[in-house]
Protein backbone atom coordinates (compact mmCIF):
# COMPACT_ATOMS: atom_id res chain seq x y z
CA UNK A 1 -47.65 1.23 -21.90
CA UNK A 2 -48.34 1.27 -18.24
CA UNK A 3 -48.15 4.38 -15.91
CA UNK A 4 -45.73 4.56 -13.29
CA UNK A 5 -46.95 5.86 -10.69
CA UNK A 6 -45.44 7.46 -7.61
CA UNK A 7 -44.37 4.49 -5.61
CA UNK A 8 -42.99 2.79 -8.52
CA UNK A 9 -40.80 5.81 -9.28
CA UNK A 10 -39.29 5.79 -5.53
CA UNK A 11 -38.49 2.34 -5.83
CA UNK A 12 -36.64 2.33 -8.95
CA UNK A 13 -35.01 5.35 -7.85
CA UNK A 14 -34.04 3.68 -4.44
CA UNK A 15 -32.86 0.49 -6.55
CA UNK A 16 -30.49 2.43 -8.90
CA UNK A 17 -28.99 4.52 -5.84
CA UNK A 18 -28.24 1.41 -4.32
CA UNK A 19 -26.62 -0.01 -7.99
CA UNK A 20 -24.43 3.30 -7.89
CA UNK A 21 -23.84 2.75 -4.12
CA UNK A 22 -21.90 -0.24 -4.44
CA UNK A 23 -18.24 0.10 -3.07
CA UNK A 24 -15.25 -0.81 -5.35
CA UNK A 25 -12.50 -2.92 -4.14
CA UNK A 26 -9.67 -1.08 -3.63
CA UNK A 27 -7.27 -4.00 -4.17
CA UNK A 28 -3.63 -1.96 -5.76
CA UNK A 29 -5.82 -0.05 -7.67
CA UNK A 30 -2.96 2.00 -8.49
CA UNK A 31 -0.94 -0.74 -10.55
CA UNK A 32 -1.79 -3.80 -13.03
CA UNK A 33 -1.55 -7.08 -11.34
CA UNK A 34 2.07 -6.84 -13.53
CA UNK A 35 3.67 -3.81 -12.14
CA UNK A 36 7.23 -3.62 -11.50
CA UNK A 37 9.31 -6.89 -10.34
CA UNK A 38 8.42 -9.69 -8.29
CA UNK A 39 11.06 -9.92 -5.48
CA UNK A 40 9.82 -12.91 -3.63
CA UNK A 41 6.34 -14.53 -3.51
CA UNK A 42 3.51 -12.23 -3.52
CA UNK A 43 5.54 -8.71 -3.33
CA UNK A 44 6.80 -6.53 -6.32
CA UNK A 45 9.08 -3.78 -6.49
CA UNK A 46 8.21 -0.91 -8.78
CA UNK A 47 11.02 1.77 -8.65
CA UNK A 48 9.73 5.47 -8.74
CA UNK A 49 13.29 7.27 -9.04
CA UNK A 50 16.85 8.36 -7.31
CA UNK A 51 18.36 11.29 -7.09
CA UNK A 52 21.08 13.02 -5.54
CA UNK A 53 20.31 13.86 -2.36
CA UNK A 54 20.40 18.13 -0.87
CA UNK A 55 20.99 16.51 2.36
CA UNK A 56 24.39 16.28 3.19
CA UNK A 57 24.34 13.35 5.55
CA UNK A 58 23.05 11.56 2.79
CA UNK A 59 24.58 10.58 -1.64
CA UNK A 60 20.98 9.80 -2.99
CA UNK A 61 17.53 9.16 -2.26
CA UNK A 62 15.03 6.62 -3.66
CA UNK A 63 11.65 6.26 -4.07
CA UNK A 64 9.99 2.73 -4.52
CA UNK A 65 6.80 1.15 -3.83
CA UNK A 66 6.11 -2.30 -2.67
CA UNK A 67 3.18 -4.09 -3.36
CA UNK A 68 2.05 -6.66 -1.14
CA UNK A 69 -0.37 -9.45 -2.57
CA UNK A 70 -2.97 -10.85 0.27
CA UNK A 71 -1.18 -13.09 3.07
CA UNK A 72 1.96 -11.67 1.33
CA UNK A 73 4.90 -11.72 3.72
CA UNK A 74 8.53 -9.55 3.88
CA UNK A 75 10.63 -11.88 5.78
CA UNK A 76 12.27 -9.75 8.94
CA UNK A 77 15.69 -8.76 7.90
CA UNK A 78 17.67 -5.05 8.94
CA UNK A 79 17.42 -2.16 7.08
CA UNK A 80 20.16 -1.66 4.48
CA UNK A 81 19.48 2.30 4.61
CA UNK A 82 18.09 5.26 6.63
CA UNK A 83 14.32 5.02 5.21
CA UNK A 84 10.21 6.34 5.82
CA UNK A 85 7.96 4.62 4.77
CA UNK A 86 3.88 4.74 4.31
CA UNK A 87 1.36 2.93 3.44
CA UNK A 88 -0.46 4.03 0.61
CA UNK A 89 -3.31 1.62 -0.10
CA UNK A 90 -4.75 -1.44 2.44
CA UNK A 91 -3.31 -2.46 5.68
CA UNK A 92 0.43 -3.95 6.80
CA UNK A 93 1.51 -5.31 9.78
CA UNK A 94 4.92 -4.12 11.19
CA UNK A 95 7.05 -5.61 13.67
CA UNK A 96 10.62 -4.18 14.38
CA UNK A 97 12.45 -5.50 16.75
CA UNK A 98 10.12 -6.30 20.00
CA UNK A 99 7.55 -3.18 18.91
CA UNK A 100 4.56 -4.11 16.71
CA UNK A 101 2.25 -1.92 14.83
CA UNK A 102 -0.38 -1.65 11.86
CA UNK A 103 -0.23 0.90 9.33
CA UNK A 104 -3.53 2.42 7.02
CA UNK A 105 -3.20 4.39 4.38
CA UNK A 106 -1.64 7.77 5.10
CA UNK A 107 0.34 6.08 7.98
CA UNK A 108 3.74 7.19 7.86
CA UNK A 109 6.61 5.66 10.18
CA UNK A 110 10.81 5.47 9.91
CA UNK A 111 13.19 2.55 10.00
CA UNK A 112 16.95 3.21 10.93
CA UNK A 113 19.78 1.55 8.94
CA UNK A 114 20.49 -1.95 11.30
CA UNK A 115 16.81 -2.19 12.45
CA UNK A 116 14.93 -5.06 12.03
CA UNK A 117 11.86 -5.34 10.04
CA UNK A 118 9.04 -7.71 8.80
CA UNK A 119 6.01 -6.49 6.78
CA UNK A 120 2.72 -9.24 6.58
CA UNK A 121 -0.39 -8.15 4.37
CA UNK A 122 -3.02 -9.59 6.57
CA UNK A 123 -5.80 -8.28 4.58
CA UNK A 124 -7.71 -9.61 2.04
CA UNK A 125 -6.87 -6.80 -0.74
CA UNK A 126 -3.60 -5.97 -2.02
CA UNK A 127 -1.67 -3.34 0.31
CA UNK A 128 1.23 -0.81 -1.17
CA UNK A 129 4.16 0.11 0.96
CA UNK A 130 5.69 3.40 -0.42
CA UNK A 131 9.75 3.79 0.87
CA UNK A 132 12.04 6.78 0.64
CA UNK A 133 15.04 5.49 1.20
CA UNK A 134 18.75 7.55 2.31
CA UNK A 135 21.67 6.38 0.86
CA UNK A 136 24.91 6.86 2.55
């Protein structure tokens, strides 16, 4: 058996840090490629709950997440319901109305019932759109 000696020993050590140091994709890590519904190409719905809302102005509030495959699209339509929303994993591109924005995970932003919407994964990973949503 040979001896290792000291250089040998840093470079294994720097080749298995770099092994370890590899990044994971963090593509909907969170759900199977299976989760929920799929409610038009490339986005599922996976319902989290309702209850009955404290808040007077308000019957019942739901929880849902949406998960948008890569180069997914949610076609602009208005908002049935009062709602916040953020994103949870990758990146989304918003537009309502003329106003445009991005959202990363931990972004958190409101849509009022009768606004307009339209949600685009532009990434290259999955991205998951958390909503609260007020029911009337």
């Amino acid at each position: 058996m040979d001896v290792i000696d000291r250089r040998s020993t840093l470079l294994l050590g720097a080749a298995a840090v770099g092994i370890v140091a590899i990044p994971k994709r963090a593509a909907a890590a969170m759900y199977g490629s299976d989760a929920g519904a799929e409610i038009m190409p490339g986005i599922r719905l996976v319902e989290l709950g309702k209850r009955e809302s404290m808040i007077s102005a308000y019957k019942e509030i739901a929880m849902l997440d949406l998960i948008f495959a890569p180069g997914a699209v949610y076609p602009e339509e208005a908002m049935q319901h009062d709602m916040v929303c953020q994103c949870v994993e990758g990146e989304l591109q918003i537009k309502q109305g003329a106003m445009e924005f991005s959202v990363k995970p931990g972004d958190v932003y409101s849509c009022g019932k009768g606004t307009t919407e339209q949600a685009t994964n532009a990434g290259s990973e999955a991205a998951v759109m958390r909503v609260i949503e007020m029911h009337a």
